[in-house]
N, C-alpha and C. Protein backbone atom coordinates (compact mmCIF):
# COMPACT_ATOMS: atom_id res chain seq x y z
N UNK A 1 0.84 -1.21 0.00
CA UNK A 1 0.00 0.00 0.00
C UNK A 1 0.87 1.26 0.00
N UNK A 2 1.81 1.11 0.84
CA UNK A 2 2.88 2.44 0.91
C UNK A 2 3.40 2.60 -0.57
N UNK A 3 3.76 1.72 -1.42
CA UNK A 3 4.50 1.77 -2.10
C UNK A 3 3.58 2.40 -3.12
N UNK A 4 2.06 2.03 -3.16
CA UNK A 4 1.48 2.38 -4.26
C UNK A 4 1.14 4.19 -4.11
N UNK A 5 0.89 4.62 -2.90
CA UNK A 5 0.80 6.06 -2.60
C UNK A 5 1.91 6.35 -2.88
N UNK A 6 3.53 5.96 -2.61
CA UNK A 6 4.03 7.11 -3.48
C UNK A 6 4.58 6.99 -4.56
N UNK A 7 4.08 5.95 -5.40
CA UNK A 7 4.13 6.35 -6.67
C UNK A 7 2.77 7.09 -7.32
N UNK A 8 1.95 7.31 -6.59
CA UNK A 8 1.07 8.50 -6.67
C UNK A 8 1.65 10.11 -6.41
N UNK A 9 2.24 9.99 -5.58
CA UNK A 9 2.38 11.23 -4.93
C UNK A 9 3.82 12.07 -6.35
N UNK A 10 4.41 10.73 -6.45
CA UNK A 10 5.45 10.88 -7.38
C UNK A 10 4.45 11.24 -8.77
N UNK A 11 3.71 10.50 -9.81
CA UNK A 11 2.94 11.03 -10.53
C UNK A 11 2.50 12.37 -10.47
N UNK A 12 1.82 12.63 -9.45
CA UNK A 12 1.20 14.32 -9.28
C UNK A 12 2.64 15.55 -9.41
N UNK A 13 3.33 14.90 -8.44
CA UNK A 13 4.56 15.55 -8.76
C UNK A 13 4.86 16.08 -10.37
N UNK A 14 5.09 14.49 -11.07
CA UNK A 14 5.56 14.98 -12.39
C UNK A 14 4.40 15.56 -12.96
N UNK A 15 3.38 15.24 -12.69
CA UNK A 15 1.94 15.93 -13.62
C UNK A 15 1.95 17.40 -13.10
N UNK A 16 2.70 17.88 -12.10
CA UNK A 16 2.53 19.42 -11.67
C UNK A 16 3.78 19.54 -12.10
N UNK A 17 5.42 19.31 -12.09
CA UNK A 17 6.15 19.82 -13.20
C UNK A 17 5.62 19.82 -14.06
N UNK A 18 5.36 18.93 -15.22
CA UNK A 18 5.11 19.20 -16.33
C UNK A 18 4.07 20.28 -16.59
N UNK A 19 3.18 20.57 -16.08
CA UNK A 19 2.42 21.46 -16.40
C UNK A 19 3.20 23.15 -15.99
N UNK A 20 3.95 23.03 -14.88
CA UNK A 20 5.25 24.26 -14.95
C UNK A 20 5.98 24.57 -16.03
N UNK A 21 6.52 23.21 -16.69
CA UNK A 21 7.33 23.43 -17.56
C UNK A 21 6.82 24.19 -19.16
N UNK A 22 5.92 23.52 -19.29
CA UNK A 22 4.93 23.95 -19.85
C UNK A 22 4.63 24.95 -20.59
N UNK A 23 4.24 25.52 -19.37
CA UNK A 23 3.27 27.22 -19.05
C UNK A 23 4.45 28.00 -19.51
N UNK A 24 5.71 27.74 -18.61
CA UNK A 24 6.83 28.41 -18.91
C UNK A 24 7.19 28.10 -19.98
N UNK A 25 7.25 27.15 -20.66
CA UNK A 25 7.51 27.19 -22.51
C UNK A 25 6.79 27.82 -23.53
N UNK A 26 5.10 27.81 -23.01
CA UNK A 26 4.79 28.74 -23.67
C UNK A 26 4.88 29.61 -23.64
N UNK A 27 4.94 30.81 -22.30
CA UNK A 27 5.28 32.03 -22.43
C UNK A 27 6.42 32.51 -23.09
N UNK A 28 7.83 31.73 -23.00
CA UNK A 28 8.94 32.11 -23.60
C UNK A 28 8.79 31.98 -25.20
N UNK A 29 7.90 30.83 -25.36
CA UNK A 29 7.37 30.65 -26.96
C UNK A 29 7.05 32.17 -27.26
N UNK A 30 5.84 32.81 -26.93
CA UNK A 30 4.93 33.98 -27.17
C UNK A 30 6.21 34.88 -26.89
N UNK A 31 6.86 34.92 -25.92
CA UNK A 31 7.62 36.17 -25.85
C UNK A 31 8.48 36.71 -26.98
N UNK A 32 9.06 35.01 -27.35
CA UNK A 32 10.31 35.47 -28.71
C UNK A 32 9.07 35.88 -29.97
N UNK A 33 7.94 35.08 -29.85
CA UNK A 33 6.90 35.60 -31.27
C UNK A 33 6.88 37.01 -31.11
N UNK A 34 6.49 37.39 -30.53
CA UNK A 34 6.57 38.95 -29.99
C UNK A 34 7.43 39.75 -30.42
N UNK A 35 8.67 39.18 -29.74
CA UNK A 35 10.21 40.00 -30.15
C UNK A 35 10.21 40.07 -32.01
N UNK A 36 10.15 39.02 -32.25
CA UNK A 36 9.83 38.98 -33.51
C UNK A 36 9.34 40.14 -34.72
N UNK A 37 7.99 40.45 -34.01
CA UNK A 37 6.92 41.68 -34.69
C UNK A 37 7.92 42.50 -34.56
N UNK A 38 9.02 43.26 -33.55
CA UNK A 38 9.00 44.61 -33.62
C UNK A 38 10.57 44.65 -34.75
């Protein structure tokens, strides 16, 4: 049972990095599009 909670706890983990990493890729995406226009 222990073992199966933290490979839960580990999942959420990576499912909340990844969604950090993410967010932050897209913004840096949009930022250089941006830089781009001017």
């Amino acid at each position: 049972m222990k073992g199966q909670e933290e490979r839960l706890l580990t999942n959420q983990t990576i499912e909340i990095m990844m969604k950090t990493v993410t967010t932050d890729f897209l913004k840096v995406k949009n930022r250089i599009r941006t830089n781009r226009k001017h």
